[in-house]
C-alpha atoms as a PDB file:
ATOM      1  CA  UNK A   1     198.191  86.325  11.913  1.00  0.00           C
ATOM      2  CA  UNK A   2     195.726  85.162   9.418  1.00  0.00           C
ATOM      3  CA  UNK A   3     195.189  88.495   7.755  1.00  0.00           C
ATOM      4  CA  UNK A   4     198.456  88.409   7.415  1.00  0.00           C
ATOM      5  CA  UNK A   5     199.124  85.538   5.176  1.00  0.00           C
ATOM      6  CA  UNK A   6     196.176  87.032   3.410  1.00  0.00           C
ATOM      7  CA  UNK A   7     197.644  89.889   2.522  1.00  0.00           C
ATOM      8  CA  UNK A   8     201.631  88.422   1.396  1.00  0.00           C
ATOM      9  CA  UNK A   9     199.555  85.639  -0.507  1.00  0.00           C
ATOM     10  CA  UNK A  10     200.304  86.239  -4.688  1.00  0.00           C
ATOM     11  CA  UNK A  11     198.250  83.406  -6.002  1.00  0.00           C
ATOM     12  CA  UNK A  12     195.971  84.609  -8.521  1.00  0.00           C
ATOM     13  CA  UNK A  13     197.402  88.257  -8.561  1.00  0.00           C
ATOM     14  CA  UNK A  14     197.340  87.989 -12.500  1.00  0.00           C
ATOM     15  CA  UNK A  15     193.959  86.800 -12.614  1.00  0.00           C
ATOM     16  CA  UNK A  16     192.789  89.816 -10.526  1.00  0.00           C
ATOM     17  CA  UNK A  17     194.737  92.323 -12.078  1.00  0.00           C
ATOM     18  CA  UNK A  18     193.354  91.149 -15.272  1.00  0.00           C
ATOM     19  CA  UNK A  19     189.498  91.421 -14.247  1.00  0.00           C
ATOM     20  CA  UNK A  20     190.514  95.036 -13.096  1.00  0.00           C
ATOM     21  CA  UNK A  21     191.675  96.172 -16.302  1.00  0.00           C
ATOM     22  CA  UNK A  22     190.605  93.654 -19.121  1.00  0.00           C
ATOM     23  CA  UNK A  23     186.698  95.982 -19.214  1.00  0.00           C
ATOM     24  CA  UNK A  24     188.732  98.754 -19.567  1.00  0.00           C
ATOM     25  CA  UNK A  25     191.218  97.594 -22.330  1.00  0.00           C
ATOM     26  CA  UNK A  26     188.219  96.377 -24.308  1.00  0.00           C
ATOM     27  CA  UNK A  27     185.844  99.000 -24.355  1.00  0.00           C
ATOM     28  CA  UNK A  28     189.152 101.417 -25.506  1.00  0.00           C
ATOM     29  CA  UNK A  29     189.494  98.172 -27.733  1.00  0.00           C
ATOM     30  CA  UNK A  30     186.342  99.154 -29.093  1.00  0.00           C
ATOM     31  CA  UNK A  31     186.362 102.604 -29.433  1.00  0.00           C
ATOM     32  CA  UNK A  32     189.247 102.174 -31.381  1.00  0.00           C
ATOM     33  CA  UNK A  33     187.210 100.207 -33.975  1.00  0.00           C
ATOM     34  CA  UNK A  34     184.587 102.578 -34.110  1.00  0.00           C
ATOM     35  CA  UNK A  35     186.563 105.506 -35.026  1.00  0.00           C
ATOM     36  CA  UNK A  36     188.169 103.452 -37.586  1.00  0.00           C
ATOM     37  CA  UNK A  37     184.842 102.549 -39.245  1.00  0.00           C
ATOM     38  CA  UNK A  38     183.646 106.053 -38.792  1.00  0.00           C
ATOM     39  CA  UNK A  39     186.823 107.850 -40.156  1.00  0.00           C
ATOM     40  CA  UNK A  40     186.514 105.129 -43.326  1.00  0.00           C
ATOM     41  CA  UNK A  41     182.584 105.644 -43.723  1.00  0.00           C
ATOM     42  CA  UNK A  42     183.678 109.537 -44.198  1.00  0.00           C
ATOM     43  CA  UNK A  43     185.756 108.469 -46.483  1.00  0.00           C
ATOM     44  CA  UNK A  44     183.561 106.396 -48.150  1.00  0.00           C
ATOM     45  CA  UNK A  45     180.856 109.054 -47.702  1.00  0.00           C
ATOM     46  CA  UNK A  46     183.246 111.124 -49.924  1.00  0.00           C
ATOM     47  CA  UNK A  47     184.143 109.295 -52.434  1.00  0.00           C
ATOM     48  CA  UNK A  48     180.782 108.588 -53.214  1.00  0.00           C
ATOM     49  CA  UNK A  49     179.067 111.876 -53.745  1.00  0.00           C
ATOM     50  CA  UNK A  50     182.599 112.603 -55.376  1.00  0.00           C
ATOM     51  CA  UNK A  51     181.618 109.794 -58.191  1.00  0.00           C
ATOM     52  CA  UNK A  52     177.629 110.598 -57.583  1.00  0.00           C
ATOM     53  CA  UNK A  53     178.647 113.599 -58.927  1.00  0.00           C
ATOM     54  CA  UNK A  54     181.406 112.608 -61.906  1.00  0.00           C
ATOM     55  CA  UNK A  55     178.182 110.558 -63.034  1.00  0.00           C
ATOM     56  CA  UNK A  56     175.878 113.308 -62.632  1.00  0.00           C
ATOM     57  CA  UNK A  57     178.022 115.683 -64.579  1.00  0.00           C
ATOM     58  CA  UNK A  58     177.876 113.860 -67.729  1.00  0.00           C
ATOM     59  CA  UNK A  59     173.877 114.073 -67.887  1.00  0.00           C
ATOM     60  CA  UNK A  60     174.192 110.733 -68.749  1.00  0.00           C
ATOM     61  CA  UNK A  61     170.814 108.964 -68.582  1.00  0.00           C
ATOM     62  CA  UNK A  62     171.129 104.867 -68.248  1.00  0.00           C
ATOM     63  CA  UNK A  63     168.057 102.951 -70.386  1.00  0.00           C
ATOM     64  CA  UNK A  64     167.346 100.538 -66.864  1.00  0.00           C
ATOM     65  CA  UNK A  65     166.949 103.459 -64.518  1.00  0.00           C
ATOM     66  CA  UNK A  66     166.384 107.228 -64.674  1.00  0.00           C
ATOM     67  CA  UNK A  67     169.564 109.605 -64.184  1.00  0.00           C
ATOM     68  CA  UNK A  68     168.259 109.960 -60.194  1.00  0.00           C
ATOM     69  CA  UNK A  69     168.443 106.615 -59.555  1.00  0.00           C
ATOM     70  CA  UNK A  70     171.538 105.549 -60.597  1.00  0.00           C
ATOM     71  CA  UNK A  71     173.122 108.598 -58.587  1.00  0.00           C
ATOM     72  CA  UNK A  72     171.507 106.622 -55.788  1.00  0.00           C
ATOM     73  CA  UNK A  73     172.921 103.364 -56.599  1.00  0.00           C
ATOM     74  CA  UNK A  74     176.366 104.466 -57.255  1.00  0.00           C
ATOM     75  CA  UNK A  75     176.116 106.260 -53.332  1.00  0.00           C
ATOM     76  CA  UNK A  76     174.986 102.879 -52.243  1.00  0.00           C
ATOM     77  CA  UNK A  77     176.929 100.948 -53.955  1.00  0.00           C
ATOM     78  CA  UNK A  78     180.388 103.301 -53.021  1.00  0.00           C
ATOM     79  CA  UNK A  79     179.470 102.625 -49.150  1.00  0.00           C
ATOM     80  CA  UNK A  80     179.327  99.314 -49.706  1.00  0.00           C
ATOM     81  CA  UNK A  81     176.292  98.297 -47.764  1.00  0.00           C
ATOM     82  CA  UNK A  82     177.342  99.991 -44.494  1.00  0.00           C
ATOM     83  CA  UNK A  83     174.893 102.548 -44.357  1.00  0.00           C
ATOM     84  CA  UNK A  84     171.488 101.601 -44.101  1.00  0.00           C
ATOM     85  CA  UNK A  85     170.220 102.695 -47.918  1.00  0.00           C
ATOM     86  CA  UNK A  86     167.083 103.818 -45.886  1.00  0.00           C
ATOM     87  CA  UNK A  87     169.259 106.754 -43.830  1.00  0.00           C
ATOM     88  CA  UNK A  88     171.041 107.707 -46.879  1.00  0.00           C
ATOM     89  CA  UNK A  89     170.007 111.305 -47.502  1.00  0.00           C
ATOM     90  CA  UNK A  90     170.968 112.197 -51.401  1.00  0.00           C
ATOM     91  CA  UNK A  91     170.018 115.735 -52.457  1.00  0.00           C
ATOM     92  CA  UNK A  92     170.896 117.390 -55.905  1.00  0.00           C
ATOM     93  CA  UNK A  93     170.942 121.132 -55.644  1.00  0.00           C
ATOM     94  CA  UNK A  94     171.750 123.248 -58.494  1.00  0.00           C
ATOM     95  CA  UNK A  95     172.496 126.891 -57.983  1.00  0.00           C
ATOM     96  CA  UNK A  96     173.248 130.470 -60.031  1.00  0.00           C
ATOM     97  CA  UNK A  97     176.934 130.652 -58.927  1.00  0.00           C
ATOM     98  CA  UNK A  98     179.448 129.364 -57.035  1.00  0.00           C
ATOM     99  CA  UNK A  99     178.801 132.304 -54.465  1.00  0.00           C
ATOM    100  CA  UNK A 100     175.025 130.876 -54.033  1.00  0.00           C
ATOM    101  CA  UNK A 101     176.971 127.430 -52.888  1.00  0.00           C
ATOM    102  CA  UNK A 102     178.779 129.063 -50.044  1.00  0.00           C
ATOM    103  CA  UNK A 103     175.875 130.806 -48.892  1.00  0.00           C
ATOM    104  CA  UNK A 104     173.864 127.685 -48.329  1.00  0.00           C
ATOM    105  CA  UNK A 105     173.518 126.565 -44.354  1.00  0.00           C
ATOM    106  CA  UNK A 106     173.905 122.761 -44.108  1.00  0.00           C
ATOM    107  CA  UNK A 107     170.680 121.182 -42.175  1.00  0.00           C
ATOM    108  CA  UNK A 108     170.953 117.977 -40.864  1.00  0.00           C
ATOM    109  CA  UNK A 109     167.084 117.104 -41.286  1.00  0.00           C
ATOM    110  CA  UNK A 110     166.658 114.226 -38.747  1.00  0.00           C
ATOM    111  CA  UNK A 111     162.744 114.103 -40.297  1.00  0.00           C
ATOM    112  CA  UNK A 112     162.895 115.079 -43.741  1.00  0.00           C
ATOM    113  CA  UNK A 113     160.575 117.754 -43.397  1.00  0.00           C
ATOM    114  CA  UNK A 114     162.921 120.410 -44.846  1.00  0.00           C
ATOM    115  CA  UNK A 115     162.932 122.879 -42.024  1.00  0.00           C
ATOM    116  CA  UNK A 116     165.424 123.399 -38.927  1.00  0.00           C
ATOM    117  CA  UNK A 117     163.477 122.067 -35.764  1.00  0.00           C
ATOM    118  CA  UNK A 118     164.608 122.105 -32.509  1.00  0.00           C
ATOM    119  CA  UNK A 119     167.551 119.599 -31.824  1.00  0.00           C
ATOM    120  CA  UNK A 120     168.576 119.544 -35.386  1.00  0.00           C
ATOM    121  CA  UNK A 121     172.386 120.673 -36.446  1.00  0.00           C
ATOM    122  CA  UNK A 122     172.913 123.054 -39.117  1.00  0.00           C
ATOM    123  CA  UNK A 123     175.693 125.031 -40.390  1.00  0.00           C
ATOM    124  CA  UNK A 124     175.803 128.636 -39.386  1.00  0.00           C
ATOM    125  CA  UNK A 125     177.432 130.374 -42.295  1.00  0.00           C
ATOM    126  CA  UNK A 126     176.760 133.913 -41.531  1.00  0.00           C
ATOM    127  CA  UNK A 127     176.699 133.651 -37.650  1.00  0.00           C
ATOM    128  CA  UNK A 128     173.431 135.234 -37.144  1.00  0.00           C
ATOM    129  CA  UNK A 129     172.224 131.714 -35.197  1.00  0.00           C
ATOM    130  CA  UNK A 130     168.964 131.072 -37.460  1.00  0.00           C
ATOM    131  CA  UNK A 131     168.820 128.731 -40.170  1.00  0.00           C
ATOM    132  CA  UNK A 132     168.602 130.782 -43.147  1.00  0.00           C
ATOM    133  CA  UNK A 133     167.672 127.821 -45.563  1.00  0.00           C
ATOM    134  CA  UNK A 134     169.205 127.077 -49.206  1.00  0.00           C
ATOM    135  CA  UNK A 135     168.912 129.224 -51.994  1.00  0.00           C
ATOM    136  CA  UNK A 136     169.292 125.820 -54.359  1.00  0.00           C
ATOM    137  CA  UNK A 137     166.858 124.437 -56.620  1.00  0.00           C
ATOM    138  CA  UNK A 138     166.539 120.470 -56.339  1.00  0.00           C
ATOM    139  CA  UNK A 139     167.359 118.882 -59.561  1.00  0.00           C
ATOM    140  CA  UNK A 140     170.487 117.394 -61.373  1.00  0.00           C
ATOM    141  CA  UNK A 141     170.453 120.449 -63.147  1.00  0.00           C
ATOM    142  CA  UNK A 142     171.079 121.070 -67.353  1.00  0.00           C
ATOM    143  CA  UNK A 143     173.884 122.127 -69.379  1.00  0.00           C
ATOM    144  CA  UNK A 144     176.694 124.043 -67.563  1.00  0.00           C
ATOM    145  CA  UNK A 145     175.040 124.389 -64.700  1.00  0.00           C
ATOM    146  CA  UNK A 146     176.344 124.411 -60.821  1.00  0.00           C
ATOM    147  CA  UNK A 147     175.142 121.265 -59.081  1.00  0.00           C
ATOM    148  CA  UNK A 148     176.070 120.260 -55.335  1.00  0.00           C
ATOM    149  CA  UNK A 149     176.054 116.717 -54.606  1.00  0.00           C
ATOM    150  CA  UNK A 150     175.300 116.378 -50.875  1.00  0.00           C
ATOM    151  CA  UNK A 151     175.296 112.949 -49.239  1.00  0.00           C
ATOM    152  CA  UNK A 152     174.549 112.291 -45.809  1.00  0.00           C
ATOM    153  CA  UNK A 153     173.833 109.834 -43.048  1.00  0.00           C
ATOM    154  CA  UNK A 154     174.249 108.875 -39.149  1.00  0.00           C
ATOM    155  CA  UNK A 155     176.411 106.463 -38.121  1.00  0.00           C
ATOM    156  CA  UNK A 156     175.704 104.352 -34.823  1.00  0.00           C
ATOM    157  CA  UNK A 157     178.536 102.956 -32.911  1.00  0.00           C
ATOM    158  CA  UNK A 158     179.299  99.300 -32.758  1.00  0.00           C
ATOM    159  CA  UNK A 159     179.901  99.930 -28.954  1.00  0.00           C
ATOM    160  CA  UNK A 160     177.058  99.890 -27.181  1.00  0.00           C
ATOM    161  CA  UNK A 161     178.291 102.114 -23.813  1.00  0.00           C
ATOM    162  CA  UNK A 162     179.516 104.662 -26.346  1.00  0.00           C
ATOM    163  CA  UNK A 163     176.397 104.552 -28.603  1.00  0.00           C
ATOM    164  CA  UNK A 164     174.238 105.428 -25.499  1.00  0.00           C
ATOM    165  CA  UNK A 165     176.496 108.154 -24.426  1.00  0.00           C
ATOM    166  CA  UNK A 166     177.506 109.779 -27.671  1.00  0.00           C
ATOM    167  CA  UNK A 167     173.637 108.676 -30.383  1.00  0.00           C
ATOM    168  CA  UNK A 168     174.270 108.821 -34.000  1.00  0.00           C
ATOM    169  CA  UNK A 169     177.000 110.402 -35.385  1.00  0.00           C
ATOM    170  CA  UNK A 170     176.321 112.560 -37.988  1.00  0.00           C
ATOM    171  CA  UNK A 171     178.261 112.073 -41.319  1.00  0.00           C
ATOM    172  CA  UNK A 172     177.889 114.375 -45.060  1.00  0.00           C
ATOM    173  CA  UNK A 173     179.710 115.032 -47.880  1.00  0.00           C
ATOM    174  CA  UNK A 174     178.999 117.850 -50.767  1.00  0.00           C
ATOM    175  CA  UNK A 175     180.297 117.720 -54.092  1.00  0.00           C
ATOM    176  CA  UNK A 176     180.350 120.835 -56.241  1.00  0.00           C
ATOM    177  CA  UNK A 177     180.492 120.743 -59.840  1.00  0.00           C
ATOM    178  CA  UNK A 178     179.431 122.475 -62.835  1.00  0.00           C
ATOM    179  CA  UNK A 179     177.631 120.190 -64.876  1.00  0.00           C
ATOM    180  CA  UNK A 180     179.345 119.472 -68.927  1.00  0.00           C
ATOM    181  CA  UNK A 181     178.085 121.440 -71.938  1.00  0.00           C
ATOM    182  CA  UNK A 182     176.071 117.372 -72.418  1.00  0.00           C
END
């Protein structure tokens, strides 16, 4: 008889049903926020090789900084402080052609030591499943010459369930443009 009443009783159904799903709702909550910042930091990420490499065009060299470093602060300054300026990987590559560019395999170098280790992510242009390096030269390049921008960084989630499960997202950009007759 007592289970009963136990069991037709609907005080503090609501309550209940809201401890069951409110986790669930919020951590989708959250996700939701994260893929908004991420989609806007690639965005971001972008539009700021995109004017890196406007600036760089020009040869333009400021009389407070060299040409290098105010690439750099025009990247930082584009992302507005949401990517650690420490994880912001800037590289100026300047090649022969525009066919050189689209041979070039993309290497996310987690420890800057410029060559594919195990675990890193590259792009496998030719499908032969070894990193075949970059034919570019590093440099903002002269006169009419091909420079690619290429910005890059990892993004870590603001949730922490997800950040354990997915790590650091990683996020690039590459800008190609031939450089004016400056």
């Amino acid at each position: 008889m007592i289970m009963w009443r136990f069991l037709k009783a609907r005080r503090g159904a609501a309550a209940l049903e809201f401890a069951l799903v409110a986790p669930v709702f919020f951590i989708l909550l959250l996700g939701v926020f994260d893929l908004s910042i991420l989609f806007f930091l690639l965005l971001t990420l972008e539009n700021a090789a995109l004017d890196a490499a406007r600036f760089g065009s020009t040869g333009a060299v400021p009389e407070d900084a060299t040409r290098d470093e105010r690439i750099r602060e025009i990247v930082h300054g584009a992302t507005m402080g949401l990517l650690d300026d420490k994880g912001l990987d800037i590289r100026m590559l300047v090649y022969q052609s525009y066919e050189d560019v689209a041979a070039a395999e993309w290497l996310f170098d987690v420890n800057g030591n410029d060559a594919h280790d195990p675990g890193e992510i590259f792009d496998d242009v030719n499908g032969n499943g070894v990193w075949d390096g970059d034919p570019g030269v590093p440099g903002s390049g002269a006169p009419n010459e091909i420079v690619v921008y290429r910005v890059s960084a990892q993004y870590r989630l603001i949730t922490p369930l997800m950040d354990d499960l997915i790590g650091a997202i990683p996020i690039r950009s590459a800008v190609p443009i031939r450089n004016e007759p400056f």
